[in-house]
N, C-alpha and C. Protein backbone atom coordinates (compact mmCIF):
# COMPACT_ATOMS: atom_id res chain seq x y z
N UNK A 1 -4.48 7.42 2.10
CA UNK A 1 -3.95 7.78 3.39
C UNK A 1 -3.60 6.49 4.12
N UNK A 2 -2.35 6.49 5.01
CA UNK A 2 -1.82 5.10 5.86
C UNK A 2 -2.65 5.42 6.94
N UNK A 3 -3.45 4.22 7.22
CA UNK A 3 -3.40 3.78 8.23
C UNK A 3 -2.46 3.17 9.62
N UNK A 4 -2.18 3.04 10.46
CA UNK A 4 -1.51 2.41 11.48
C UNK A 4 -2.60 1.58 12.01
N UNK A 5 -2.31 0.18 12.06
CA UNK A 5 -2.48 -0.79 12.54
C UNK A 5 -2.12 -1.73 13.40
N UNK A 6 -2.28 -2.81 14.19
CA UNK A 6 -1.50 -3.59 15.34
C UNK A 6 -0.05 -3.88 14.36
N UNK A 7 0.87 -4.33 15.15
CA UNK A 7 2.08 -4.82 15.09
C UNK A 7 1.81 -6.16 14.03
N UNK A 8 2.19 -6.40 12.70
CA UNK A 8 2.03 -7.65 11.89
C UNK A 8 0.79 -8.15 11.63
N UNK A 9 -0.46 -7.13 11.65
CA UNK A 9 -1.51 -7.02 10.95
C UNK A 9 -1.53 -6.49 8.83
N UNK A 10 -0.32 -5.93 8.97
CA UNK A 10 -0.40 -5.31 7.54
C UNK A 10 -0.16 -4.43 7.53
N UNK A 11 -0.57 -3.35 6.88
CA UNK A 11 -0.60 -1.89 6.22
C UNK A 11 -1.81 -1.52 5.60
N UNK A 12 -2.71 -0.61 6.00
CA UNK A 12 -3.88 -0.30 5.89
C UNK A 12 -3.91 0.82 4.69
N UNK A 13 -4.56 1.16 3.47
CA UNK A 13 -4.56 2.47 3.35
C UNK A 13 -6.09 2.68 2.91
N UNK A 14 -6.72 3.56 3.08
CA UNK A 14 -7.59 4.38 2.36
C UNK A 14 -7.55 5.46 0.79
N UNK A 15 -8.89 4.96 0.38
CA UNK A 15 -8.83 5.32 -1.16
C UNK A 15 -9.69 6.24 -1.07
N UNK A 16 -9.08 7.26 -1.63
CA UNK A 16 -9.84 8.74 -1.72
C UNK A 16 -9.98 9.37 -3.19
N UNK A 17 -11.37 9.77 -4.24
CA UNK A 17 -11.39 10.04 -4.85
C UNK A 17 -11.06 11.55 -5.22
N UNK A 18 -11.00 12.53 -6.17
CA UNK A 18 -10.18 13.76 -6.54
C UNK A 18 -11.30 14.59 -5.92
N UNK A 19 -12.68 14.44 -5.39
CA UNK A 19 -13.51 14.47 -4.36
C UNK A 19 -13.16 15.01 -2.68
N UNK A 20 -12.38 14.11 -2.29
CA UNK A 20 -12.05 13.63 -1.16
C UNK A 20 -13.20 12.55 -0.51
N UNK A 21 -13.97 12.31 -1.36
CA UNK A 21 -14.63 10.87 -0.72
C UNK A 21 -13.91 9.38 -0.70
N UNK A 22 -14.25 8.96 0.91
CA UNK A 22 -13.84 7.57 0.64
C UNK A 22 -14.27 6.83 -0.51
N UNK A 23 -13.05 5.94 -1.24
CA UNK A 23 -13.57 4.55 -2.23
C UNK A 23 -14.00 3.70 -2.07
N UNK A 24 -12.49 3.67 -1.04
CA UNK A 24 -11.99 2.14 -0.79
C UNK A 24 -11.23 2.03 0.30
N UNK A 25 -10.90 0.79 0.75
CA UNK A 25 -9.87 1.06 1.86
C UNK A 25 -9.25 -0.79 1.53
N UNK A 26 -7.57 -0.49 1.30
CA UNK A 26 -7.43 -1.80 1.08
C UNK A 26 -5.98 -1.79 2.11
N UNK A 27 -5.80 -3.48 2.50
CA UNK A 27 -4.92 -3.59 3.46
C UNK A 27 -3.81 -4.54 2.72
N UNK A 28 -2.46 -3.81 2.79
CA UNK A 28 -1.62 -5.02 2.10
C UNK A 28 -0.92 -5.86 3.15
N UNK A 29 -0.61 -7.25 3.00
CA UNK A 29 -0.54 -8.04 4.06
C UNK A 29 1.16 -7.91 3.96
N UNK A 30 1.72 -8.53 4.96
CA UNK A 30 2.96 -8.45 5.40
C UNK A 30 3.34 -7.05 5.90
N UNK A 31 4.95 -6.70 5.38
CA UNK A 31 5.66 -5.41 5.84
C UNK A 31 5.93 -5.24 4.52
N UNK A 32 4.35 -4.15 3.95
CA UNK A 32 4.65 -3.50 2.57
C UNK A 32 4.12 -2.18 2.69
N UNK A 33 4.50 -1.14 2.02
CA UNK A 33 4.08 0.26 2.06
C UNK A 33 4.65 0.99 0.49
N UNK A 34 2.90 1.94 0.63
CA UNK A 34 3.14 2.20 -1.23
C UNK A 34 4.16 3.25 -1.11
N UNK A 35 5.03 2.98 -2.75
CA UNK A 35 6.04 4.07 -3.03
C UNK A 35 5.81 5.10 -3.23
N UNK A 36 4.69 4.56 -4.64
CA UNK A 36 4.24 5.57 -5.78
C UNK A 36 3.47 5.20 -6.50
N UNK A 37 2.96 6.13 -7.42
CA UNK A 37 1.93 5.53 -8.35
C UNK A 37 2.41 6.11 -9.88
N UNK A 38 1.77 5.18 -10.62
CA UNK A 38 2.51 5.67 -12.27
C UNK A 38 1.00 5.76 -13.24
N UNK A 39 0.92 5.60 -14.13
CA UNK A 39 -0.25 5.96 -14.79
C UNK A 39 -1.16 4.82 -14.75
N UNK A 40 -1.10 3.64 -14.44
CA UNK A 40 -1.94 2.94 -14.13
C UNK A 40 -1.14 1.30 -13.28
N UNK A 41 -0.55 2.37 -12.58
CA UNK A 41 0.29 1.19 -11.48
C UNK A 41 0.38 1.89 -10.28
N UNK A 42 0.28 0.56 -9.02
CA UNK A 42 0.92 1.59 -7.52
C UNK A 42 2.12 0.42 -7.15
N UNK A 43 3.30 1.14 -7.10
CA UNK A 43 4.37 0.63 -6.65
C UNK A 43 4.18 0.75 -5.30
N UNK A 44 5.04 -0.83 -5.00
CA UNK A 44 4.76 -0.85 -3.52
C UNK A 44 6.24 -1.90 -2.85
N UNK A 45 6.77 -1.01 -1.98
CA UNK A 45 8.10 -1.75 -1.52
C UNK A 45 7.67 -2.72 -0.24
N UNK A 46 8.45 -4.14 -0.24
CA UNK A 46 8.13 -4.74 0.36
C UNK A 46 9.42 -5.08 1.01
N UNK A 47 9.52 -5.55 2.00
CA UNK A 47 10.29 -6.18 2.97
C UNK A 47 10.63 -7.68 3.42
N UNK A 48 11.47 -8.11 3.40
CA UNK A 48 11.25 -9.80 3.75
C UNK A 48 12.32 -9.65 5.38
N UNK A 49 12.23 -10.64 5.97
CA UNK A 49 12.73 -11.31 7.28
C UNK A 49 13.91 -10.52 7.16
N UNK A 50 14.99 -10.27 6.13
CA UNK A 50 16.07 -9.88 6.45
C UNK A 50 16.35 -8.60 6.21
N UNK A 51 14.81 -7.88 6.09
CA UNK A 51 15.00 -6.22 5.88
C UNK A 51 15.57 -5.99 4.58
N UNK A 52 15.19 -7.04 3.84
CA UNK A 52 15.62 -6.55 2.16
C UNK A 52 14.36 -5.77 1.79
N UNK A 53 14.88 -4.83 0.45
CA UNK A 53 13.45 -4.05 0.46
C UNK A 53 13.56 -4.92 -1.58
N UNK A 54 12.23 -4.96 -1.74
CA UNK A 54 12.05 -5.77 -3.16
C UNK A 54 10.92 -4.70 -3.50
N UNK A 55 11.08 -4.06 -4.83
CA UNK A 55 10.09 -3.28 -5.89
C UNK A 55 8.69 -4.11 -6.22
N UNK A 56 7.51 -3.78 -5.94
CA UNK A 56 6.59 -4.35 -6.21
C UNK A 56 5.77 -4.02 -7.12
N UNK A 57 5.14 -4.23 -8.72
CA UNK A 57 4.31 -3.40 -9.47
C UNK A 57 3.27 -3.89 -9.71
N UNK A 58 1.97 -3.48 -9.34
CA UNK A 58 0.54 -4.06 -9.23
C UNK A 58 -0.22 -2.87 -10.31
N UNK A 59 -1.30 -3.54 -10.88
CA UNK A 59 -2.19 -2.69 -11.78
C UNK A 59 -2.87 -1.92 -10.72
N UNK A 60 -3.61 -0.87 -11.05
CA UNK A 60 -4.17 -0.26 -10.33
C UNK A 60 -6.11 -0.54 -9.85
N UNK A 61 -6.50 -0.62 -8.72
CA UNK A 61 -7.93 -1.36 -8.63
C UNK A 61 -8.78 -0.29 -9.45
């Protein structure tokens, strides 16, 4: 789940197991927000200064 946070603090989200218990809660820094997730990846689009958006692929925690 997104969090909302101050203005250029990040992007907050919370990790919820198939439960609904909290995991985790991790914050990605800059102006990034997740796409999607794949079988053991979370895509995550990021943004730079000129509002370009760049594909991001991280393993999953």
């Amino acid at each position: 789940m997104r969090r909302h946070l101050p203005a250029g603090s990040g992007t907050r989200y919370d990790l919820f197991d198939r439960r609904g218990r909290l995991v985790s809660a991790l914050t990605l820094g800059g102006d990034r927000v997740v796409a999607g997730f794949g079988r053991a990846h979370v895509y995550i689009i990021a943004f730079n200064e000129f509002d370009l958006a760049f594909l991001e692929r991280y393993r999953m925690p």
